[in-house]
C-alpha atoms as a PDB file:
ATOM      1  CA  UNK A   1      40.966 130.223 217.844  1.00  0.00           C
ATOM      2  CA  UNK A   2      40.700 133.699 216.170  1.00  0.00           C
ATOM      3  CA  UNK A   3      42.640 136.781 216.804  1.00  0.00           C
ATOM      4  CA  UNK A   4      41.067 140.038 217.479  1.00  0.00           C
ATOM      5  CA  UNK A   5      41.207 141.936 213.935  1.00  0.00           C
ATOM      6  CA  UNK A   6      42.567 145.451 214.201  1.00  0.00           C
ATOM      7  CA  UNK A   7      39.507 148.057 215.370  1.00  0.00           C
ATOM      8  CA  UNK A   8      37.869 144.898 217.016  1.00  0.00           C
ATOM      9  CA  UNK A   9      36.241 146.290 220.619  1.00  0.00           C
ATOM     10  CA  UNK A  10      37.505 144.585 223.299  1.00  0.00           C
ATOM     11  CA  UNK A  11      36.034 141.175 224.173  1.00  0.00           C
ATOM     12  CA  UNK A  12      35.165 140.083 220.620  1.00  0.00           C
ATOM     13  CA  UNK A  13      35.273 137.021 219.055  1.00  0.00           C
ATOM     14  CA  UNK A  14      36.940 138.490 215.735  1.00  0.00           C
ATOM     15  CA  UNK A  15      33.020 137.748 214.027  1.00  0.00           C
ATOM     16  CA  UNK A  16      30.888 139.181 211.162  1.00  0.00           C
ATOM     17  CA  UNK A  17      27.077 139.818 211.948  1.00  0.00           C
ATOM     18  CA  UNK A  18      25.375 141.359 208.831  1.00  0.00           C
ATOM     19  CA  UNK A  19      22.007 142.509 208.900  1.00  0.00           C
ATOM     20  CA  UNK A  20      19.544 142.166 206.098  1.00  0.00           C
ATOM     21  CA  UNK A  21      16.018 142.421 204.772  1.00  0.00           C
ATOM     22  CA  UNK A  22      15.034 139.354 202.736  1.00  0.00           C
ATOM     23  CA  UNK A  23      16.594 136.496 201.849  1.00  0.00           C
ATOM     24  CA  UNK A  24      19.342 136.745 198.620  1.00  0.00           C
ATOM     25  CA  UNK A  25      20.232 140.300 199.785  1.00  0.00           C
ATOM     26  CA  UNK A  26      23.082 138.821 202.165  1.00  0.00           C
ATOM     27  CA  UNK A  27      24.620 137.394 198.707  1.00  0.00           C
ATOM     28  CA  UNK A  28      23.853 140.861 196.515  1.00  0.00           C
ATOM     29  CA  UNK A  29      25.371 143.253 198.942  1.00  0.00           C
ATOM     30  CA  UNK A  30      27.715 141.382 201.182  1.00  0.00           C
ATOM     31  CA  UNK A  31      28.807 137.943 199.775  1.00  0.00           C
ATOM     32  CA  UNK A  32      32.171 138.769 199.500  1.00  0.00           C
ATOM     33  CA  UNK A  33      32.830 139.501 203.007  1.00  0.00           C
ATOM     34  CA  UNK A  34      30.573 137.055 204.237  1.00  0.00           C
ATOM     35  CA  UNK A  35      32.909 134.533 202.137  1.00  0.00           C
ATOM     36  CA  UNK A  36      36.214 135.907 202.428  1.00  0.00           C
ATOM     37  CA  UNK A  37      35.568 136.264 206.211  1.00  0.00           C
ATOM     38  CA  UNK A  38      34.016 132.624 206.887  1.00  0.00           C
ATOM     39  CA  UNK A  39      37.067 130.908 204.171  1.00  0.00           C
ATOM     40  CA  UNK A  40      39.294 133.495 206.952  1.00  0.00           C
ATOM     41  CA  UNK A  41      38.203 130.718 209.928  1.00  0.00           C
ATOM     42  CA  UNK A  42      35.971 133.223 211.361  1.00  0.00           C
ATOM     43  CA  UNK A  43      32.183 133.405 212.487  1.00  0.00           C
ATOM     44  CA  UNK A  44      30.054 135.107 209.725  1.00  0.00           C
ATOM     45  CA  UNK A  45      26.455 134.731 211.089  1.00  0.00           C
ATOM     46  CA  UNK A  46      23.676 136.567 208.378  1.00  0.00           C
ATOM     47  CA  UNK A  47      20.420 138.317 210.717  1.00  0.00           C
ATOM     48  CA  UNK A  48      17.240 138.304 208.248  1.00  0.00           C
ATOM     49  CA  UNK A  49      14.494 140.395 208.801  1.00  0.00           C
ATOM     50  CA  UNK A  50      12.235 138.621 206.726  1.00  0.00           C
ATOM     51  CA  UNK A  51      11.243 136.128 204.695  1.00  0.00           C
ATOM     52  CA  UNK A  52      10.853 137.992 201.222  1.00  0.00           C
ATOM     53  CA  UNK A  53       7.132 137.256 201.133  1.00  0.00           C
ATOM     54  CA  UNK A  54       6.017 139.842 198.948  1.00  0.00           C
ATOM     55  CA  UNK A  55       8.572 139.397 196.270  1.00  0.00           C
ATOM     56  CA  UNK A  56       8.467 138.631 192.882  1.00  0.00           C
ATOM     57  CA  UNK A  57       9.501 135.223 191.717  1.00  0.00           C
ATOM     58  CA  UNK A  58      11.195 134.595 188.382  1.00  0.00           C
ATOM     59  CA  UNK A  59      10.653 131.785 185.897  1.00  0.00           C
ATOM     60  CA  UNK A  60       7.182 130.019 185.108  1.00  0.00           C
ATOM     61  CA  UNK A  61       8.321 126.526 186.877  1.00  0.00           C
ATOM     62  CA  UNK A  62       8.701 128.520 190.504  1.00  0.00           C
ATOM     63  CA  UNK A  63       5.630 131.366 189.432  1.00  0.00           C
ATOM     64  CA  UNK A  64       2.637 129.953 191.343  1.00  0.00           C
ATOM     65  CA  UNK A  65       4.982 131.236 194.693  1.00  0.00           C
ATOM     66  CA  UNK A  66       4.102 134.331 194.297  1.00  0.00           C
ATOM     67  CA  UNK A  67       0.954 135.881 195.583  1.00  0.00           C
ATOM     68  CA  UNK A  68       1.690 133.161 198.113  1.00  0.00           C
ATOM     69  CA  UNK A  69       3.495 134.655 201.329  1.00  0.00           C
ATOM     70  CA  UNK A  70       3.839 131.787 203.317  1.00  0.00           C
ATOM     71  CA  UNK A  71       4.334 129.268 200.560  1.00  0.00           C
ATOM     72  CA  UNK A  72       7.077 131.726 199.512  1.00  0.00           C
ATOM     73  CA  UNK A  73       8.607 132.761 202.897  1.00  0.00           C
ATOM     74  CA  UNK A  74       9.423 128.271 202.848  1.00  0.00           C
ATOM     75  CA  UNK A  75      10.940 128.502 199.395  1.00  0.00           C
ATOM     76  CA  UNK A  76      13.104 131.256 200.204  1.00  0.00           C
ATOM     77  CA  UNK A  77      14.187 129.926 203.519  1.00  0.00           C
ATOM     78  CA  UNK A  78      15.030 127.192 201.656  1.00  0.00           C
ATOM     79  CA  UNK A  79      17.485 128.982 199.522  1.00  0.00           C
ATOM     80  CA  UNK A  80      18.827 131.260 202.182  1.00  0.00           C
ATOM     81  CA  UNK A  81      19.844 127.737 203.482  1.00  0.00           C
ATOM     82  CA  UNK A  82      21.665 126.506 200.227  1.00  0.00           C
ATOM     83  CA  UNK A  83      23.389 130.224 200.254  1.00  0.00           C
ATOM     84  CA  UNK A  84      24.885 130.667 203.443  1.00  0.00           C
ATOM     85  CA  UNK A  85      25.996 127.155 202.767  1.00  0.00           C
ATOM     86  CA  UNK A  86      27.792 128.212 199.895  1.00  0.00           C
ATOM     87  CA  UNK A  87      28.869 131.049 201.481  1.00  0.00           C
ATOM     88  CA  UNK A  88      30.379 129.374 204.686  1.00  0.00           C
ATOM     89  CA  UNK A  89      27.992 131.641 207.019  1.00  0.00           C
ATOM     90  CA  UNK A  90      25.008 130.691 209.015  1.00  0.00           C
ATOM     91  CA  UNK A  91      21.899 132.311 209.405  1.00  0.00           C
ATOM     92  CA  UNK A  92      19.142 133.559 212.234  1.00  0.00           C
ATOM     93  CA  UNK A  93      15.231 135.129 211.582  1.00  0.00           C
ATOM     94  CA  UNK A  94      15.287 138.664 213.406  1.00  0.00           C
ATOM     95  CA  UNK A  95      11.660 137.500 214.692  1.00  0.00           C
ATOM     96  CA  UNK A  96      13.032 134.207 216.135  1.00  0.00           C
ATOM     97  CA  UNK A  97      15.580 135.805 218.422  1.00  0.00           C
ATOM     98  CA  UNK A  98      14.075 136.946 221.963  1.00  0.00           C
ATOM     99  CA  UNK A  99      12.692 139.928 222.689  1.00  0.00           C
ATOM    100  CA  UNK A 100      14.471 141.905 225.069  1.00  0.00           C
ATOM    101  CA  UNK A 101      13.910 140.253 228.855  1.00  0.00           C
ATOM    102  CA  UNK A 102      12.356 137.325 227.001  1.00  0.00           C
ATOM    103  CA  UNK A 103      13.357 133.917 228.000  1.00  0.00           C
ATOM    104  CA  UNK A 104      13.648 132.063 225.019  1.00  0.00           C
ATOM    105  CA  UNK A 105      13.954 131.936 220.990  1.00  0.00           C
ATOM    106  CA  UNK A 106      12.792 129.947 218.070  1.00  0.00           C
ATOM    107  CA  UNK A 107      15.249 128.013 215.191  1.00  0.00           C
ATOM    108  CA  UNK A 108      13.219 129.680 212.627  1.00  0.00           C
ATOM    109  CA  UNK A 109       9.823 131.199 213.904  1.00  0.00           C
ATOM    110  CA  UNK A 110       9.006 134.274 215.849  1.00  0.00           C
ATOM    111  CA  UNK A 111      10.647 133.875 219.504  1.00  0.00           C
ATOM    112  CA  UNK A 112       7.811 133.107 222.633  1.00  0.00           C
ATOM    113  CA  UNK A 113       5.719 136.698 222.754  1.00  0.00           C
ATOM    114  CA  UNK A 114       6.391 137.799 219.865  1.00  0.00           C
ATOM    115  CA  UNK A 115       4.916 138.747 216.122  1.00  0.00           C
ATOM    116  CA  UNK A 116       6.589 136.929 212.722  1.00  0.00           C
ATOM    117  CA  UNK A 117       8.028 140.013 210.698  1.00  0.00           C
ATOM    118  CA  UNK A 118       6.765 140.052 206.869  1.00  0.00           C
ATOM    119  CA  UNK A 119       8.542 141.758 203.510  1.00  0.00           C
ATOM    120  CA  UNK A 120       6.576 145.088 203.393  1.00  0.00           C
ATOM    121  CA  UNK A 121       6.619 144.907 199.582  1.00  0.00           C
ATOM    122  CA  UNK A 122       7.411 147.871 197.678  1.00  0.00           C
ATOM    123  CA  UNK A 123       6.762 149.808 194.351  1.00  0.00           C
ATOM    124  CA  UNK A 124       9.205 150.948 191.555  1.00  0.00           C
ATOM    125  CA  UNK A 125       9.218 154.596 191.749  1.00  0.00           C
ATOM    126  CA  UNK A 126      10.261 155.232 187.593  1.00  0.00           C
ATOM    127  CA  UNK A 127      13.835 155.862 188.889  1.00  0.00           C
ATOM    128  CA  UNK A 128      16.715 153.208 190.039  1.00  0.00           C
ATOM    129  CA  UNK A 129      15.282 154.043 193.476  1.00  0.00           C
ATOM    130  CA  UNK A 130      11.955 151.875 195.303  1.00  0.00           C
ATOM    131  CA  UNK A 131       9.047 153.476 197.307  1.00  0.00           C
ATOM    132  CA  UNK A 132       6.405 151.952 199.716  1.00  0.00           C
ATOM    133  CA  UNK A 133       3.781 149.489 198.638  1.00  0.00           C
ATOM    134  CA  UNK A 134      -0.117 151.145 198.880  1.00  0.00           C
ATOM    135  CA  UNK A 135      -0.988 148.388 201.536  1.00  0.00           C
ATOM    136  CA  UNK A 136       1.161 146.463 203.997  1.00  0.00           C
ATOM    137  CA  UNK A 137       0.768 143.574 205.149  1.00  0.00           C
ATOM    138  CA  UNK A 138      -0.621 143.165 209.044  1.00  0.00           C
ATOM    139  CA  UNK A 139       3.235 142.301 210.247  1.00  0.00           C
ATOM    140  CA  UNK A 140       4.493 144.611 207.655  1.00  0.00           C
ATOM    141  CA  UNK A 141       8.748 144.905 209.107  1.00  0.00           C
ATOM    142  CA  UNK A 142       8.516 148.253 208.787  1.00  0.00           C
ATOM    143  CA  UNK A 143       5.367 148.784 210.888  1.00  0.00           C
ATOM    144  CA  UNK A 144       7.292 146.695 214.326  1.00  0.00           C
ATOM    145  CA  UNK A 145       8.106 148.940 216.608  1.00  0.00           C
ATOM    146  CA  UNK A 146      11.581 150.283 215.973  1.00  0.00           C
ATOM    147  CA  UNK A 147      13.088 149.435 219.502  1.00  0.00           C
ATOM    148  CA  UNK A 148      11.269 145.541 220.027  1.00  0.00           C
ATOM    149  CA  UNK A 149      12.894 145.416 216.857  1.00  0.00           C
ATOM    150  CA  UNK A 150      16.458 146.622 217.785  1.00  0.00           C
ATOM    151  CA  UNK A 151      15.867 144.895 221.085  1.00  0.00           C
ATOM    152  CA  UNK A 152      16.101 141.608 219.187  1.00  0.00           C
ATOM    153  CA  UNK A 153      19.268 142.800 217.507  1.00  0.00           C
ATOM    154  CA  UNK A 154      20.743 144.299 220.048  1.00  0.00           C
ATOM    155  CA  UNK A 155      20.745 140.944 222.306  1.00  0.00           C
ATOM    156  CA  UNK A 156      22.180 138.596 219.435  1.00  0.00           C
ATOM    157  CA  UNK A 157      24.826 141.605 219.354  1.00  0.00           C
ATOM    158  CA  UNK A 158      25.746 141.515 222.890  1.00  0.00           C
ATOM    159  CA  UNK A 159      25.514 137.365 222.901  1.00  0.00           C
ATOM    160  CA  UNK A 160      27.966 137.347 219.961  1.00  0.00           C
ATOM    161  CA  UNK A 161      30.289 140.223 220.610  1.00  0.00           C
ATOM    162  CA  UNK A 162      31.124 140.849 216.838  1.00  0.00           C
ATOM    163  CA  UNK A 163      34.427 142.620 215.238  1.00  0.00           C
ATOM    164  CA  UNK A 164      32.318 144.432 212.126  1.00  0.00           C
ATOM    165  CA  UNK A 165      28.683 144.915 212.269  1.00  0.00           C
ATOM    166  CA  UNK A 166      27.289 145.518 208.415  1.00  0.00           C
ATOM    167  CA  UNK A 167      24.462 146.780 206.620  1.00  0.00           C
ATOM    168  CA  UNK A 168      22.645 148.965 203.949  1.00  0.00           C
ATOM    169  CA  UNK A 169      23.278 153.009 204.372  1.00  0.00           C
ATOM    170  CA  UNK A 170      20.634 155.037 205.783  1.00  0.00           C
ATOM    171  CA  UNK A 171      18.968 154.819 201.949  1.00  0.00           C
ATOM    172  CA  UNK A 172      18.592 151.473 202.171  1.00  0.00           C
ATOM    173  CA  UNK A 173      20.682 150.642 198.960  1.00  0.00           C
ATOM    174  CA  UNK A 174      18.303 151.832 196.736  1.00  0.00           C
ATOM    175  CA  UNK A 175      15.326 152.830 198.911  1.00  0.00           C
ATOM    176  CA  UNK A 176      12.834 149.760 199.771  1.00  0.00           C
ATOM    177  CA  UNK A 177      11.459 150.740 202.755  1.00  0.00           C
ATOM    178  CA  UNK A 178      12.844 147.339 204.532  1.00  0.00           C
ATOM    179  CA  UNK A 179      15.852 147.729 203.755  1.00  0.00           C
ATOM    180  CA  UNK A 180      15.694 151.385 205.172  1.00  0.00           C
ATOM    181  CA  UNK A 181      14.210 149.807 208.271  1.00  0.00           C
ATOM    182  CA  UNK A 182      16.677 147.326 208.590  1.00  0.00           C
ATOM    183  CA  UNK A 183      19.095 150.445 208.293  1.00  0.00           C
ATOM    184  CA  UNK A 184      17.894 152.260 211.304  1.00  0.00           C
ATOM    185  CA  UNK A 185      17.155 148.589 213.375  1.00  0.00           C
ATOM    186  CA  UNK A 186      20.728 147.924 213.280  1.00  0.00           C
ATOM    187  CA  UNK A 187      21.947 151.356 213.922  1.00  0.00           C
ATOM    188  CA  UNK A 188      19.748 151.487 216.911  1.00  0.00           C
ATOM    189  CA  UNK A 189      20.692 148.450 218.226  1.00  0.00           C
ATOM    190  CA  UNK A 190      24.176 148.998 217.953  1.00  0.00           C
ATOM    191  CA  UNK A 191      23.184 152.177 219.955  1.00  0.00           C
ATOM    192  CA  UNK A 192      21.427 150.279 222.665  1.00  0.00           C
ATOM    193  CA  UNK A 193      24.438 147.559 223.301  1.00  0.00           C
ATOM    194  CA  UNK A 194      27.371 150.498 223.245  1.00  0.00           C
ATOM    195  CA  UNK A 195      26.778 154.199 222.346  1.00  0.00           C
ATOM    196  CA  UNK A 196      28.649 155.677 219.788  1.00  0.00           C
ATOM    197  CA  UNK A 197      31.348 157.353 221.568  1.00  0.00           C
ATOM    198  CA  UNK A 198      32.254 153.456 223.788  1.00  0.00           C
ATOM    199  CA  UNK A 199      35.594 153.241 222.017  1.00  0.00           C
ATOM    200  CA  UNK A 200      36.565 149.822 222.196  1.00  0.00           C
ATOM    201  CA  UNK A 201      33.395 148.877 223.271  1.00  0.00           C
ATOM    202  CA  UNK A 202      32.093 149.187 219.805  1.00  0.00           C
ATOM    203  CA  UNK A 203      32.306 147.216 216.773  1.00  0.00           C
ATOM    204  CA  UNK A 204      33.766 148.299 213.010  1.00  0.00           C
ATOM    205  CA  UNK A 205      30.570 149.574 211.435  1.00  0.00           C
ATOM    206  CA  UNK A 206      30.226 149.635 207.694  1.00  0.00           C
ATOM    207  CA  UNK A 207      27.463 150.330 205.138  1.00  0.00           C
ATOM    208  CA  UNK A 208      27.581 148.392 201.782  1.00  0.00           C
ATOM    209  CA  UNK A 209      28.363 150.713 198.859  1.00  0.00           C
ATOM    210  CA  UNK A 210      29.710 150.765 195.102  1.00  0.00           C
ATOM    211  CA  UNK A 211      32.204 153.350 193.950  1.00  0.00           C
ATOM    212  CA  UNK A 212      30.642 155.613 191.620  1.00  0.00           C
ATOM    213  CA  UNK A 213      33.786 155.228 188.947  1.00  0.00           C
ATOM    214  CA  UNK A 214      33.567 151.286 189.076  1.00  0.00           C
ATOM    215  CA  UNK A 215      30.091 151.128 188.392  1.00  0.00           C
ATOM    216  CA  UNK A 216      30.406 152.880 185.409  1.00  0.00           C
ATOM    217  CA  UNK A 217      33.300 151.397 184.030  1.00  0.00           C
ATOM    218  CA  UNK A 218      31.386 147.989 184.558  1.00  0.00           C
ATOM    219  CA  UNK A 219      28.447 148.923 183.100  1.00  0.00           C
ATOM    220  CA  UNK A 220      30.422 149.929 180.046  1.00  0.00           C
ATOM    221  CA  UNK A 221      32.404 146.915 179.778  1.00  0.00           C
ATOM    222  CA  UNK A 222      29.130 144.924 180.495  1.00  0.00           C
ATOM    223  CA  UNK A 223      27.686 146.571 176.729  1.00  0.00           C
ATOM    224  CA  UNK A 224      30.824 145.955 175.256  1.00  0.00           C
ATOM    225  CA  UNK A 225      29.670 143.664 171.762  1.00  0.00           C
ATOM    226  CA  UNK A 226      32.674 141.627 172.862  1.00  0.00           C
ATOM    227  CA  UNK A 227      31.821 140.487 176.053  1.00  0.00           C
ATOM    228  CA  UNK A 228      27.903 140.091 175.278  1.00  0.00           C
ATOM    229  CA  UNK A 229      28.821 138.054 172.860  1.00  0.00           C
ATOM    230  CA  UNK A 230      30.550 135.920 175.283  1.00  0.00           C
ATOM    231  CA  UNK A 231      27.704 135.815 177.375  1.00  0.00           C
ATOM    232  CA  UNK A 232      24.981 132.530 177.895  1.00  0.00           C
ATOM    233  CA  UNK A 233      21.994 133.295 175.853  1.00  0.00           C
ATOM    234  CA  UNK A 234      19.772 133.892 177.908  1.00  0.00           C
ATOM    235  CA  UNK A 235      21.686 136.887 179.922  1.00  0.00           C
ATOM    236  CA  UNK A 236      22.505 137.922 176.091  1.00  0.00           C
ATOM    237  CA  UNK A 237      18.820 138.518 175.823  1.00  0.00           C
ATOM    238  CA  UNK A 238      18.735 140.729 178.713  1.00  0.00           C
ATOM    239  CA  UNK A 239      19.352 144.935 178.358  1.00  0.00           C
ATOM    240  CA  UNK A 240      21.992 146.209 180.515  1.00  0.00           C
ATOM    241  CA  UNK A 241      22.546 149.493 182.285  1.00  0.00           C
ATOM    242  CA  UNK A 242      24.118 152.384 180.332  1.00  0.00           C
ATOM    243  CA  UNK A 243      27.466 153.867 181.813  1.00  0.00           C
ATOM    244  CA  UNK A 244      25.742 157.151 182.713  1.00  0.00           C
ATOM    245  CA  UNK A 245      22.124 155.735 183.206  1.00  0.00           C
ATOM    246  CA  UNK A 246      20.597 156.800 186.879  1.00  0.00           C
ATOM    247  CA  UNK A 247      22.748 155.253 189.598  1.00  0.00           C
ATOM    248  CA  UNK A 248      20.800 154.046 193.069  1.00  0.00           C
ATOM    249  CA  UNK A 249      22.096 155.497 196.482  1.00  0.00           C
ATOM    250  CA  UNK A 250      24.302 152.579 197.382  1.00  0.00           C
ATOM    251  CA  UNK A 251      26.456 154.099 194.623  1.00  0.00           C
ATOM    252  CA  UNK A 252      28.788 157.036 195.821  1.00  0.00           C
ATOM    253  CA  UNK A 253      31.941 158.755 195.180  1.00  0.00           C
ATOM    254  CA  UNK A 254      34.988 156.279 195.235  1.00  0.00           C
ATOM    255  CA  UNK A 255      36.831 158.650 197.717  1.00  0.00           C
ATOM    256  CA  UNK A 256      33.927 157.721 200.150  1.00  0.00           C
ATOM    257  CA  UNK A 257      34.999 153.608 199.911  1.00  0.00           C
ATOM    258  CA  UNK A 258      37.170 152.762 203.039  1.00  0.00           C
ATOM    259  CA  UNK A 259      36.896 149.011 202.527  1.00  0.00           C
ATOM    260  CA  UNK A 260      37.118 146.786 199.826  1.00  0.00           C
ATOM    261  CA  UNK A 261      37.111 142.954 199.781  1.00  0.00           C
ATOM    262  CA  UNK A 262      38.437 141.146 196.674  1.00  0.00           C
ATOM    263  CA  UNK A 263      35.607 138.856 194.845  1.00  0.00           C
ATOM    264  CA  UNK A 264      38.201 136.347 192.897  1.00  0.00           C
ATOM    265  CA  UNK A 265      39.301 134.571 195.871  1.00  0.00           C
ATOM    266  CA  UNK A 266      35.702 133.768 196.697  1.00  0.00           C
ATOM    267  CA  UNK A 267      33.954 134.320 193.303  1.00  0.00           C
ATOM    268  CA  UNK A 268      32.855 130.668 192.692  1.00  0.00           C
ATOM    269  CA  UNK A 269      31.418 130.626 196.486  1.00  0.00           C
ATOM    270  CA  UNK A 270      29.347 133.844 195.790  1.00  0.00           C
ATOM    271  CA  UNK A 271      28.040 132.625 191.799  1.00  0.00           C
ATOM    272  CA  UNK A 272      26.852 129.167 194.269  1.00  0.00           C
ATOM    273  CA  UNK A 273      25.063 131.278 196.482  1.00  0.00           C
ATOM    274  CA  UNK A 274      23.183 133.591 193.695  1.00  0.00           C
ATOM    275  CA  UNK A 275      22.275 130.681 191.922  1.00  0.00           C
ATOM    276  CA  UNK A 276      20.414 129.376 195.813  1.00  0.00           C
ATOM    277  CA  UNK A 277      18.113 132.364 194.886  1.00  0.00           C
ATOM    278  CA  UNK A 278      16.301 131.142 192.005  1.00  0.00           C
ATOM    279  CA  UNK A 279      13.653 132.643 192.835  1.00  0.00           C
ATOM    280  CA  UNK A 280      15.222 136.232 192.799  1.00  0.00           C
ATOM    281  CA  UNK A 281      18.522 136.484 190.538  1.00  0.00           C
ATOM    282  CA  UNK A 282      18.584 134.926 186.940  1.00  0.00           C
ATOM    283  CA  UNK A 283      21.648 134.867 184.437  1.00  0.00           C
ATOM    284  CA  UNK A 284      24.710 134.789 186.871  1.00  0.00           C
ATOM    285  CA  UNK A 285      26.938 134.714 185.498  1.00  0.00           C
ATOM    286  CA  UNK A 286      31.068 134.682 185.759  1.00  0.00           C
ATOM    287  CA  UNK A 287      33.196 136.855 183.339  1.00  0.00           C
ATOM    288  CA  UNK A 288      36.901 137.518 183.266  1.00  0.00           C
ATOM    289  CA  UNK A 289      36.681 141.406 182.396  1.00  0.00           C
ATOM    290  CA  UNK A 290      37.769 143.565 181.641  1.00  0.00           C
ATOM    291  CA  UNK A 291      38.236 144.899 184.548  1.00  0.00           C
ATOM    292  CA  UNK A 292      36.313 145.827 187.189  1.00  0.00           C
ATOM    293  CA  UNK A 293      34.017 143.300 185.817  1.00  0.00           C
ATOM    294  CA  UNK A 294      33.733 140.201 187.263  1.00  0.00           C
ATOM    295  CA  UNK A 295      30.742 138.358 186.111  1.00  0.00           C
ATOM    296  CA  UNK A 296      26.623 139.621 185.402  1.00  0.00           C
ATOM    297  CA  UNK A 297      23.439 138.671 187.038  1.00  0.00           C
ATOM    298  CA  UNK A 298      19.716 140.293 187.137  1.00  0.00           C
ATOM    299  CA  UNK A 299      16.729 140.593 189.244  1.00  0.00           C
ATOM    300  CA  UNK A 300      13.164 140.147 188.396  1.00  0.00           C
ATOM    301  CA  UNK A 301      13.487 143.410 185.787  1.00  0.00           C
ATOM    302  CA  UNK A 302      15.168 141.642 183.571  1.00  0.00           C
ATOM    303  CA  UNK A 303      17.540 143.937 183.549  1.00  0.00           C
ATOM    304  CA  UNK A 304      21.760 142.407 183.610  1.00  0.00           C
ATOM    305  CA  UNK A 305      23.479 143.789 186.447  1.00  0.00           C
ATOM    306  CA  UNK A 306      27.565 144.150 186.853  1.00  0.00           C
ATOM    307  CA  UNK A 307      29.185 141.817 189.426  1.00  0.00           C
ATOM    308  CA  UNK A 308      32.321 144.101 190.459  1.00  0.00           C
ATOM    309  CA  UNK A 309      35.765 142.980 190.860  1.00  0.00           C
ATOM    310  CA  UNK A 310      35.441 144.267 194.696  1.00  0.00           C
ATOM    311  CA  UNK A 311      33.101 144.684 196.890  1.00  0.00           C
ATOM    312  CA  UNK A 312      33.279 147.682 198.785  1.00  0.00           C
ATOM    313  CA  UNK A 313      32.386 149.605 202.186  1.00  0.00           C
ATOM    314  CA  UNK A 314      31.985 152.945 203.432  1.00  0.00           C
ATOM    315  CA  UNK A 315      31.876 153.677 207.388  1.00  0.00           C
ATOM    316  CA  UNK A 316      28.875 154.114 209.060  1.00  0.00           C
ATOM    317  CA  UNK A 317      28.530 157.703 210.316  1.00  0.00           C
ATOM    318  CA  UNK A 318      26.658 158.723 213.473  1.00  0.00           C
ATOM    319  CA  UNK A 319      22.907 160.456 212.637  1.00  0.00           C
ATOM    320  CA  UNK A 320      23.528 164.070 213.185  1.00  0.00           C
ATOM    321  CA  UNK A 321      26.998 164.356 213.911  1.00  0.00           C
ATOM    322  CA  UNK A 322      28.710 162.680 210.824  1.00  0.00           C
ATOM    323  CA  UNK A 323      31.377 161.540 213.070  1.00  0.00           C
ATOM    324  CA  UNK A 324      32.831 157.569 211.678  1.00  0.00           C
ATOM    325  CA  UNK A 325      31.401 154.678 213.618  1.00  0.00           C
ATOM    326  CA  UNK A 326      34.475 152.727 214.108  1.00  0.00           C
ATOM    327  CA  UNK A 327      36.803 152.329 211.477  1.00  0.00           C
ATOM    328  CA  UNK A 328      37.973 149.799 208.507  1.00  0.00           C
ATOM    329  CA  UNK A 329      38.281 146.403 209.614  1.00  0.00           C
END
């Protein structure tokens, strides 16, 4: 049995419930916790809002996926499986838990009465930040109804009576407009089970972020001529970010980070679980610095990412009143 972790509201198992948009963003924003917290003894349960229909796929052997939502939404089920595996976490579809008064849910389907909730898509905007696709889909996520949405959430929340509560900021990370959604789902929901000023009655609340001063320092160490060369070809091949290059908004000023969860304990778990998401994140990779750089990886742009030292946490604050919502964990 678990303890209560300090800032825990009363009655809680000591859990983790994250909440993200597709599939492989539970490994890119909050492996670390999800790992450190399940290898901890402790429930670390992943909420999905989609399937990650809409997005790209990388490599030839995997390309005829995409264009292909439901033959995609499998695949990437698929490796959401093999991740949270690796991870130590398990998983639920925000569209298979009930809707609120509903009387049932599915393992991996929409719930009875309800709609299956599909990756919006989105468009590069020319900047490290994404905009809204032209057309969405019929069951576009962003287009459900903001509170059948949070009604979902907000039952799993009061089912599972978690310690911390995590997801994106109010940007979304770096702007996809699911991501954003899934931002104001879970802040709603949270709002529905207890209201922001319940005390004890409401879980640690944190939004994934990277300290503005790490990211640079990474990015620099990631063009050093030293450590590229010590890199597998083919994430040698790939450009990296400059030190000073545009940041997203998941970066921010270090003095903002309240949290920060070590990745070497749990690197190997988190390099297992990026490498589930074939489909999405090429090159991982694992290097030993310098520091803060832990290892490299890339998305469909081709372009080689840092994996920091630590991943890090800022508290959620309350829309409108920039008061904390709960504190570090």
């Amino acid at each position: 049995m678990t303890t209560r972790p300090p800032g825990a509201p009363e009655g809680s198992t000591g859990g983790l419930v994250v909440v993200h948009a597709h599939p492989d963003d539970e490994t890119l924003a909050t492996g670390a916790l999800l790992a450190t917290w399940a290898a901890a003894g402790r429930d670390a349960l992943v909420v999905s809002c989609t399937r990650g229909e809409r997005g790209e796929v990388i490599g030839a052997p995997l390309a005829h996926l995409e264009g292909d939502g439901p033959a995609l939404a499998r695949h990437r089920e698929g490796e959401l499986a093999a991740a949270l595996a690796a991870l130590g976490a398990r998983g639920r579809f925000l569209d298979a838990l009930p809707l609120p008064g509903g009387d049932g849910e599915g393992p991996g389907g929409p719930a009875a009465g309800g709609a299956r909730y599909e990756d919006s898509g989105m468009v590069w905007t020319g900047s490290a930040r994404a905009g809204a696709a032209a057309v969405l889909p019929p069951r576009a996520f962003v287009g459900v109804p903001l509170d059948e949405a949070a009604g979902r959430l907000a039952g799993l929340l009061r089912r599972e009576r978690p310690a911390v509560v995590a997801t994106y900021d109010p940007e979304g990370g770096y702007g996809h407009p699911d991501h954003v959604r899934a931002h104001a789902v879970t802040m709603r929901a949270l709002a529905l089970v207890a209201p922001p000023d319940a005390g004890d009655l409401r879980p640690v609340v944190l939004w994934a972020a990277q300290a503005e001063d790490e990211v640079r320092a990474a990015r620099a160490a990631l063009a050093d001529p030293a450590v590229r060369a010590a890199l597998p070809a083919a994430a040698r091949a790939l450009p990296s970010a400059g030190p000073d290059d545009e940041r997203p908004p998941v970066v921010v000023p270090g003095g903002a980070i309240t949290v920060r969860v070590p990745l070497a304990p749990v690197r190997d778990r988190v390099l297992a679980a990026l490498r589930a998401h074939a489909t999405q994140v090429q090159a991982v990779t694992a290097l030993d610095g310098p520091p803060p750089l832990a290892g490299a990886w890339a998305l469909s742009n081709d372009v080689l990412a840092p994996l920091l030292a630590h991943e890090s946490y800022r508290p959620a604050t309350d829309a409108g009143t920039g008061t904390a919502a709960g504190g570090p964990a």
